[in-house]
PDB file of N, CA and C in Angstrom:
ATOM      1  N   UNK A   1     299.877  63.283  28.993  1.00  0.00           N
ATOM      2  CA  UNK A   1     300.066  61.848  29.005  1.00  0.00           C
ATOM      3  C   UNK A   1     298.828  61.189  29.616  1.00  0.00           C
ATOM      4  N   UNK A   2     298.202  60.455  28.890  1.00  0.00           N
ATOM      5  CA  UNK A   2     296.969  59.446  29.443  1.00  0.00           C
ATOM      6  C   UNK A   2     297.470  58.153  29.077  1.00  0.00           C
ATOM      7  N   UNK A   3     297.500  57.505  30.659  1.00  0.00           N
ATOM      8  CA  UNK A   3     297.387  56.122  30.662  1.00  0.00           C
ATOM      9  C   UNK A   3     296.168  55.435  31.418  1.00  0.00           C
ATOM     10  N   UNK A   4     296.640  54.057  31.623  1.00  0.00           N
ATOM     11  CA  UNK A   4     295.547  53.507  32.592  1.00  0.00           C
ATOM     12  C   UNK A   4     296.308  53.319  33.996  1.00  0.00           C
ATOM     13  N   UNK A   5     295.385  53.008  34.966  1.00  0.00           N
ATOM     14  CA  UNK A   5     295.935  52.761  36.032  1.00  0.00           C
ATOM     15  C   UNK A   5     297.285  52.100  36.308  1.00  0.00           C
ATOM     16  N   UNK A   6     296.691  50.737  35.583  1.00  0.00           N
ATOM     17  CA  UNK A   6     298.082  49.635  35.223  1.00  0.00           C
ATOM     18  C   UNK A   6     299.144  50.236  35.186  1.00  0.00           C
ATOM     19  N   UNK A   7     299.299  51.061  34.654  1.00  0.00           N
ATOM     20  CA  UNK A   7     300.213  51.370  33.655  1.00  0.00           C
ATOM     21  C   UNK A   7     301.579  52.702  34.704  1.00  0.00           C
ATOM     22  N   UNK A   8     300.407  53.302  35.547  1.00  0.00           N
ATOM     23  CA  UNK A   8     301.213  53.865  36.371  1.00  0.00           C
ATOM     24  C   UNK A   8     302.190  53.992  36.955  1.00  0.00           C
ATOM     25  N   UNK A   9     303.806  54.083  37.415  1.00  0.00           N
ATOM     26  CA  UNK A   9     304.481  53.814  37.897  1.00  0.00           C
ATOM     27  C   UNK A   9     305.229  54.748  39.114  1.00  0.00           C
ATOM     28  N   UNK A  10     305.663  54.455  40.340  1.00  0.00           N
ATOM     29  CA  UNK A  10     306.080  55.361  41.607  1.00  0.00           C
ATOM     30  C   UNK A  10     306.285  56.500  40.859  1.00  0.00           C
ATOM     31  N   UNK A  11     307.109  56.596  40.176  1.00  0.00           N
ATOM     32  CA  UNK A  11     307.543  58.115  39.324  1.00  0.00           C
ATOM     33  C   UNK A  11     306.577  58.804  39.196  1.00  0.00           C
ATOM     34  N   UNK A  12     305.485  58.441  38.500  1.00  0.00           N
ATOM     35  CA  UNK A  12     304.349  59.014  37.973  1.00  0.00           C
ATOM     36  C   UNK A  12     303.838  59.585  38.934  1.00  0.00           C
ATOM     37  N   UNK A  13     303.745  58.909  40.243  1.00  0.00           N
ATOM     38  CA  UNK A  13     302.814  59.880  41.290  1.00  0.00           C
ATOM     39  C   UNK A  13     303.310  60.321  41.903  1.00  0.00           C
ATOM     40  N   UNK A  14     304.760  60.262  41.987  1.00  0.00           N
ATOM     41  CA  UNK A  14     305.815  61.267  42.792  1.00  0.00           C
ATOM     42  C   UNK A  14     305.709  62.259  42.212  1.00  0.00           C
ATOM     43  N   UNK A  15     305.676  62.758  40.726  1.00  0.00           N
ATOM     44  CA  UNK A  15     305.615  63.405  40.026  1.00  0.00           C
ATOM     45  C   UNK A  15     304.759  64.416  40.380  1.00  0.00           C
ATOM     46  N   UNK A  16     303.171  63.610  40.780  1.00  0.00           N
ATOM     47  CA  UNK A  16     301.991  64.188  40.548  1.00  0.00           C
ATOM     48  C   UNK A  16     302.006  64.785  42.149  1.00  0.00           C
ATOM     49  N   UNK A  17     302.441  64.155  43.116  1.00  0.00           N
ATOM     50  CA  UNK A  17     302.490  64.537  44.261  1.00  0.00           C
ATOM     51  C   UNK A  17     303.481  66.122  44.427  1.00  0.00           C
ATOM     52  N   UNK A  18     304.170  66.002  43.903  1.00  0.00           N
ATOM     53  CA  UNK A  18     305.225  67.266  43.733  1.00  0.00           C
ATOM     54  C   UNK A  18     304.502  68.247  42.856  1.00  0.00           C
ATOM     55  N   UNK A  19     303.419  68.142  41.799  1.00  0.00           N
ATOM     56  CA  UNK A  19     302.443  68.904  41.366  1.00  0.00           C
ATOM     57  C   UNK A  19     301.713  69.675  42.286  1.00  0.00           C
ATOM     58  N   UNK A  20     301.051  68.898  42.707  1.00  0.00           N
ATOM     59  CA  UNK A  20     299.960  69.051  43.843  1.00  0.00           C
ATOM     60  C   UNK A  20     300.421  70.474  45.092  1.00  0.00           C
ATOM     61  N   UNK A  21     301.888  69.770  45.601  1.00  0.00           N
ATOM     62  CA  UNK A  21     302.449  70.831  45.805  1.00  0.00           C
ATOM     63  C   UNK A  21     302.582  72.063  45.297  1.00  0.00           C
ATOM     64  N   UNK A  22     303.531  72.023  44.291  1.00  0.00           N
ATOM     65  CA  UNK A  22     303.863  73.254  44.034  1.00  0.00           C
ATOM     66  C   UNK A  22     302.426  74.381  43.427  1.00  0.00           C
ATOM     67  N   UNK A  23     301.346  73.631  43.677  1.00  0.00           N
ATOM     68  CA  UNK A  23     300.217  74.448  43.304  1.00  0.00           C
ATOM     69  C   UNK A  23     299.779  74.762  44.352  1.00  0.00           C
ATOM     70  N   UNK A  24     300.069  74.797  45.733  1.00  0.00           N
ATOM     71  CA  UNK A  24     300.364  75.589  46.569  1.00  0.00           C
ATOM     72  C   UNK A  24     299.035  75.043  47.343  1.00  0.00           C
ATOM     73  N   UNK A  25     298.318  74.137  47.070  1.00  0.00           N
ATOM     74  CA  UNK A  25     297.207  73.281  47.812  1.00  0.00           C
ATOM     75  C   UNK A  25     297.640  73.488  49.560  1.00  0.00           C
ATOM     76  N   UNK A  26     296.590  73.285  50.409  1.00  0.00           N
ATOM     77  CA  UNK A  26     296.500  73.406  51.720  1.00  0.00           C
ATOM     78  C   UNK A  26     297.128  71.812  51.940  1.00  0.00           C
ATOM     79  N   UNK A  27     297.788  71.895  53.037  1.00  0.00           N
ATOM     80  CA  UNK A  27     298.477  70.712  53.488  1.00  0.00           C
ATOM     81  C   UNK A  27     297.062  69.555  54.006  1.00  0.00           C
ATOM     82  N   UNK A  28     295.777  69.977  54.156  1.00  0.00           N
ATOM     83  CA  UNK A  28     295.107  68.753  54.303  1.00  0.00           C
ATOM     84  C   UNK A  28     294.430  68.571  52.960  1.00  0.00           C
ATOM     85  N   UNK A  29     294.487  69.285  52.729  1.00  0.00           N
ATOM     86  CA  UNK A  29     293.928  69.004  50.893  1.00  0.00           C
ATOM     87  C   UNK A  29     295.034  67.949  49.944  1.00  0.00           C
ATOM     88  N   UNK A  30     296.130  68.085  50.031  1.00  0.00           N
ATOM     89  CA  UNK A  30     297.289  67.305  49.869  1.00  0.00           C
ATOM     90  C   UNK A  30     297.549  65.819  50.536  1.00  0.00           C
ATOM     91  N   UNK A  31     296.980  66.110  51.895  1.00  0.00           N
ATOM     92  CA  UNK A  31     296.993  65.024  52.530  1.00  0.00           C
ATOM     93  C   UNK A  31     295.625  63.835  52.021  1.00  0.00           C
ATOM     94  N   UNK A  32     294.886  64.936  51.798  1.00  0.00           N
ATOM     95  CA  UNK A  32     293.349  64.048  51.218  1.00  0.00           C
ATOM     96  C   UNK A  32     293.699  63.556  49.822  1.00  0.00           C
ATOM     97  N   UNK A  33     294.205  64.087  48.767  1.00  0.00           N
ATOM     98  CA  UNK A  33     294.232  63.443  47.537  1.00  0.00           C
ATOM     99  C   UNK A  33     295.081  62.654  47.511  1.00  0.00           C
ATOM    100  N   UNK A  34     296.252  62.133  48.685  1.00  0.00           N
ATOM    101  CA  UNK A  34     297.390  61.140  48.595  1.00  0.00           C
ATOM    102  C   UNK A  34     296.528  59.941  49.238  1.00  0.00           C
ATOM    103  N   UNK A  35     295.339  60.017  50.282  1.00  0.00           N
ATOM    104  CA  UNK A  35     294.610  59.092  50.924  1.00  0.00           C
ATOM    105  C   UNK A  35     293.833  58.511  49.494  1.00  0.00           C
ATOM    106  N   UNK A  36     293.497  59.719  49.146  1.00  0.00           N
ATOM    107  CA  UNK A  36     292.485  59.006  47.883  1.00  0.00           C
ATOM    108  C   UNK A  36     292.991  58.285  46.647  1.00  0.00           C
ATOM    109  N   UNK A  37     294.494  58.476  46.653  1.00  0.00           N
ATOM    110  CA  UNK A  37     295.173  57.813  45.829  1.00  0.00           C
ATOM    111  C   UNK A  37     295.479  55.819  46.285  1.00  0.00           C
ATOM    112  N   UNK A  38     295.672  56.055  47.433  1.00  0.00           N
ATOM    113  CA  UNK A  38     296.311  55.142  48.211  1.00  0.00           C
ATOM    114  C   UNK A  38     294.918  54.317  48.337  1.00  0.00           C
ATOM    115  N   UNK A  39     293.759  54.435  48.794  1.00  0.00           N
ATOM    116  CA  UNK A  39     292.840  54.154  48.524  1.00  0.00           C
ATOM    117  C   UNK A  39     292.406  53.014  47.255  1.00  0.00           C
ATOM    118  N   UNK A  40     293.007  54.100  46.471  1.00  0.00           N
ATOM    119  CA  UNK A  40     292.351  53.539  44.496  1.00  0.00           C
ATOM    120  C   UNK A  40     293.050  52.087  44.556  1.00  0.00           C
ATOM    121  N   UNK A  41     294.548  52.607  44.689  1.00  0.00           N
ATOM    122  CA  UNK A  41     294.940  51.717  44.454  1.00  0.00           C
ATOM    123  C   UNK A  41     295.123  50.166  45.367  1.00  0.00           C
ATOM    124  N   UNK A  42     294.669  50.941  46.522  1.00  0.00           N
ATOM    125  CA  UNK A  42     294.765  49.477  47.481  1.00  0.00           C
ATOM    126  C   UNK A  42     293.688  48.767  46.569  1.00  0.00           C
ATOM    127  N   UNK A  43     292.408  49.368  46.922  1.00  0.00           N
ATOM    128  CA  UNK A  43     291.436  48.755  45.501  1.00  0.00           C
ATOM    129  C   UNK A  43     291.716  48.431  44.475  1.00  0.00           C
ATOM    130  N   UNK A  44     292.192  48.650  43.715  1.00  0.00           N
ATOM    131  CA  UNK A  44     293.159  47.591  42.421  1.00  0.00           C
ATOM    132  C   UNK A  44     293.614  46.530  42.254  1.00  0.00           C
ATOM    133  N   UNK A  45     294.451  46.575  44.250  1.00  0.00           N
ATOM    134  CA  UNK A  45     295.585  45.561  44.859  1.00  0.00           C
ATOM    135  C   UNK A  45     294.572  44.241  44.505  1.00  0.00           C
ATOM    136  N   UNK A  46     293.119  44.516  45.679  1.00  0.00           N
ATOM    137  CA  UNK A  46     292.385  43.349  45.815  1.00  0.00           C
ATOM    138  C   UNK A  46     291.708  43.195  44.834  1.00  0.00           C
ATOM    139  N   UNK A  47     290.880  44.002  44.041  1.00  0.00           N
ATOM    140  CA  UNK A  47     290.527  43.274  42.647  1.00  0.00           C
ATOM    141  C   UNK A  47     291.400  42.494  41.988  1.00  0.00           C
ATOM    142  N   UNK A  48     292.783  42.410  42.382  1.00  0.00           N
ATOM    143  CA  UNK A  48     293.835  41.273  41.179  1.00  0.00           C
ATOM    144  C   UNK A  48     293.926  42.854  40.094  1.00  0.00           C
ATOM    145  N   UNK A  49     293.568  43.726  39.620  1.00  0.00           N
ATOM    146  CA  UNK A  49     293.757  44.448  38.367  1.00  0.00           C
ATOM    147  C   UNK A  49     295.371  44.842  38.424  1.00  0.00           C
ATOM    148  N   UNK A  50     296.313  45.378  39.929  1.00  0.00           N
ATOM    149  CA  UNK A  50     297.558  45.340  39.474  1.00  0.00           C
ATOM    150  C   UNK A  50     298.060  44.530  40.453  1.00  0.00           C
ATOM    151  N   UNK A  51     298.954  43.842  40.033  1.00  0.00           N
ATOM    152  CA  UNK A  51     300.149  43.671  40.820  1.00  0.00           C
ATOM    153  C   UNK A  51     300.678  43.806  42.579  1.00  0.00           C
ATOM    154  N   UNK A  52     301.477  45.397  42.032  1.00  0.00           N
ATOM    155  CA  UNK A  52     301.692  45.949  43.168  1.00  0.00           C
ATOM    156  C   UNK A  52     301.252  47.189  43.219  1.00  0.00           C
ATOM    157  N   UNK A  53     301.261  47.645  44.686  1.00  0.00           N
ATOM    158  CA  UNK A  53     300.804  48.975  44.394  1.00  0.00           C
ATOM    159  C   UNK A  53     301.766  50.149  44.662  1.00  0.00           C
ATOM    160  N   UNK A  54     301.860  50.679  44.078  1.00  0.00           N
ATOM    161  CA  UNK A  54     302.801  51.889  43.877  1.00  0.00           C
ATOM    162  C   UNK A  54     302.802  52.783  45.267  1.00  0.00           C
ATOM    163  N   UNK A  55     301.769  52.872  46.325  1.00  0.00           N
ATOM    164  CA  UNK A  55     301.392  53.681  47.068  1.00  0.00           C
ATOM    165  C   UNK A  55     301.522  53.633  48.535  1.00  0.00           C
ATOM    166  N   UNK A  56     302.385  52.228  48.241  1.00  0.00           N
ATOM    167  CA  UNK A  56     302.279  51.629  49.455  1.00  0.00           C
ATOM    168  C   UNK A  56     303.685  52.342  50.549  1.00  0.00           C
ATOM    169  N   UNK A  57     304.474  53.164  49.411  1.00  0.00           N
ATOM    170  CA  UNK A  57     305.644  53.289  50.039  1.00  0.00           C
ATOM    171  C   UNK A  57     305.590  54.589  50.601  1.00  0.00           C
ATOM    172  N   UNK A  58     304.462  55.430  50.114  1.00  0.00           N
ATOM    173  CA  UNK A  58     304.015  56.986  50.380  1.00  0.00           C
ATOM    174  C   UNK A  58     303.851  56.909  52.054  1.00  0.00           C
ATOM    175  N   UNK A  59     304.507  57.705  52.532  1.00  0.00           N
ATOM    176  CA  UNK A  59     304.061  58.237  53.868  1.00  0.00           C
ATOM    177  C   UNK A  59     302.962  59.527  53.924  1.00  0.00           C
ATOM    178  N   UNK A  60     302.141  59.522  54.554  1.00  0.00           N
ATOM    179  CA  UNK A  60     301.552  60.759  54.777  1.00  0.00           C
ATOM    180  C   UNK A  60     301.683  61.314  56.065  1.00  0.00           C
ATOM    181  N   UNK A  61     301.601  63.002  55.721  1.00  0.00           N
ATOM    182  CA  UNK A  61     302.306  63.502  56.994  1.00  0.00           C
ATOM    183  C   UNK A  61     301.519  63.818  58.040  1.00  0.00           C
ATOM    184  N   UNK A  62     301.911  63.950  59.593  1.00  0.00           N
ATOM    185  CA  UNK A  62     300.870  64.047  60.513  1.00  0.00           C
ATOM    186  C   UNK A  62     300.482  65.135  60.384  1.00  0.00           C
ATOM    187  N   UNK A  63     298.627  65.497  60.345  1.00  0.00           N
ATOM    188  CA  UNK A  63     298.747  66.743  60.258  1.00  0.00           C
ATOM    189  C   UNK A  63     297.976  67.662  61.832  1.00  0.00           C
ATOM    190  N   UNK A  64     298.178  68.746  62.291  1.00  0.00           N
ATOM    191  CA  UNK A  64     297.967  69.239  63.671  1.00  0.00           C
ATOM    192  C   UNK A  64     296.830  69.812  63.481  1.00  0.00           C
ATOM    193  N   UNK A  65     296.173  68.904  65.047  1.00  0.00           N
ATOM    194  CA  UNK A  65     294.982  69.301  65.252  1.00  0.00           C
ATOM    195  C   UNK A  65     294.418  70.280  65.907  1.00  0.00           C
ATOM    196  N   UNK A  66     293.415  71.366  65.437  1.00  0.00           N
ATOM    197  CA  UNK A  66     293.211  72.560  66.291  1.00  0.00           C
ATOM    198  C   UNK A  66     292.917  71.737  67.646  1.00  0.00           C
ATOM    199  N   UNK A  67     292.843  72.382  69.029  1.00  0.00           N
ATOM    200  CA  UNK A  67     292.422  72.171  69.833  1.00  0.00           C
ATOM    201  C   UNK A  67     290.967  72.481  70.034  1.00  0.00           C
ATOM    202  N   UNK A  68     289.632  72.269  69.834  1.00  0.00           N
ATOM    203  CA  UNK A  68     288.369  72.727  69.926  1.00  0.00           C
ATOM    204  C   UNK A  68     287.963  73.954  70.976  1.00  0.00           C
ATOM    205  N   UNK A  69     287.405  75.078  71.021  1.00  0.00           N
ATOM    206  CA  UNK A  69     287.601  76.090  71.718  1.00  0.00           C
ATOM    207  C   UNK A  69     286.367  75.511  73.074  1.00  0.00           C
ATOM    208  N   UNK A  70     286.320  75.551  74.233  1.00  0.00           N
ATOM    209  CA  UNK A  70     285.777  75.341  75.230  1.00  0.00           C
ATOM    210  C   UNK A  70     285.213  76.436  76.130  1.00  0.00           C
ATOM    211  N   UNK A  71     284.412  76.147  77.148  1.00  0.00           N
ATOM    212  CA  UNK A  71     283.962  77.496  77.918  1.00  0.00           C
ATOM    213  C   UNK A  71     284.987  77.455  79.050  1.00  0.00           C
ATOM    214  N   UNK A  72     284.922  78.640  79.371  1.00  0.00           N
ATOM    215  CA  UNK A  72     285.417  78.328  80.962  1.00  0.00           C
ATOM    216  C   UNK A  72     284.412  78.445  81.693  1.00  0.00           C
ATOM    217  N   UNK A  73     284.545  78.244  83.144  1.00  0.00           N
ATOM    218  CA  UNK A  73     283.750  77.599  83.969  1.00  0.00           C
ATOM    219  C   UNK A  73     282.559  78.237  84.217  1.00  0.00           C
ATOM    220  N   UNK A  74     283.356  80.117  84.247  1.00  0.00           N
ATOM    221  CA  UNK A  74     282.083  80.859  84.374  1.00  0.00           C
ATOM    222  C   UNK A  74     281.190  81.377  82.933  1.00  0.00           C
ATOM    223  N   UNK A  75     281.331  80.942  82.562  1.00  0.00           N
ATOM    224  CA  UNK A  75     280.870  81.129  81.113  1.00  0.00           C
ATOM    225  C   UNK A  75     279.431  80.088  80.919  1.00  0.00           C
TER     226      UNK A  75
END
């Protein structure tokens, strides 16, 4: 299925989001292509090209941060 942006609807990227998943992607890799989605379309928002934006209702999940490894004192 090829459409245009416009044309997109929540389904469509729920869809694609549940793709993304089940292809077994790393949870910040997942987290990055839902930013980059959310992104596009905020950009759309303010050009006037759609409406509304579909993306707005997506939560993204927190994701955990390593702690950076440090010296100890005698080190």
């Amino acid at each position: 299925m090829v459409c245009s942006p416009t044309e997109l609807t929540l389904e469509d990227l729920q869809g694609f989001i549940i793709w993304i998943n089940e292809l077994g992607l790393a949870e910040s890799s997942q987290a990055r292509l839902l930013s980059g989605l959310k992104g596009f379309f905020k950009y759309l928002k303010i050009e006037n090209l759609i409406e509304n934006n579909p993306t707005e209702l997506f939560e993204a999940r927190k994701l955990k941060r390593k702690r950076p490894d440090t010296l100890s004192f005698e080190e």
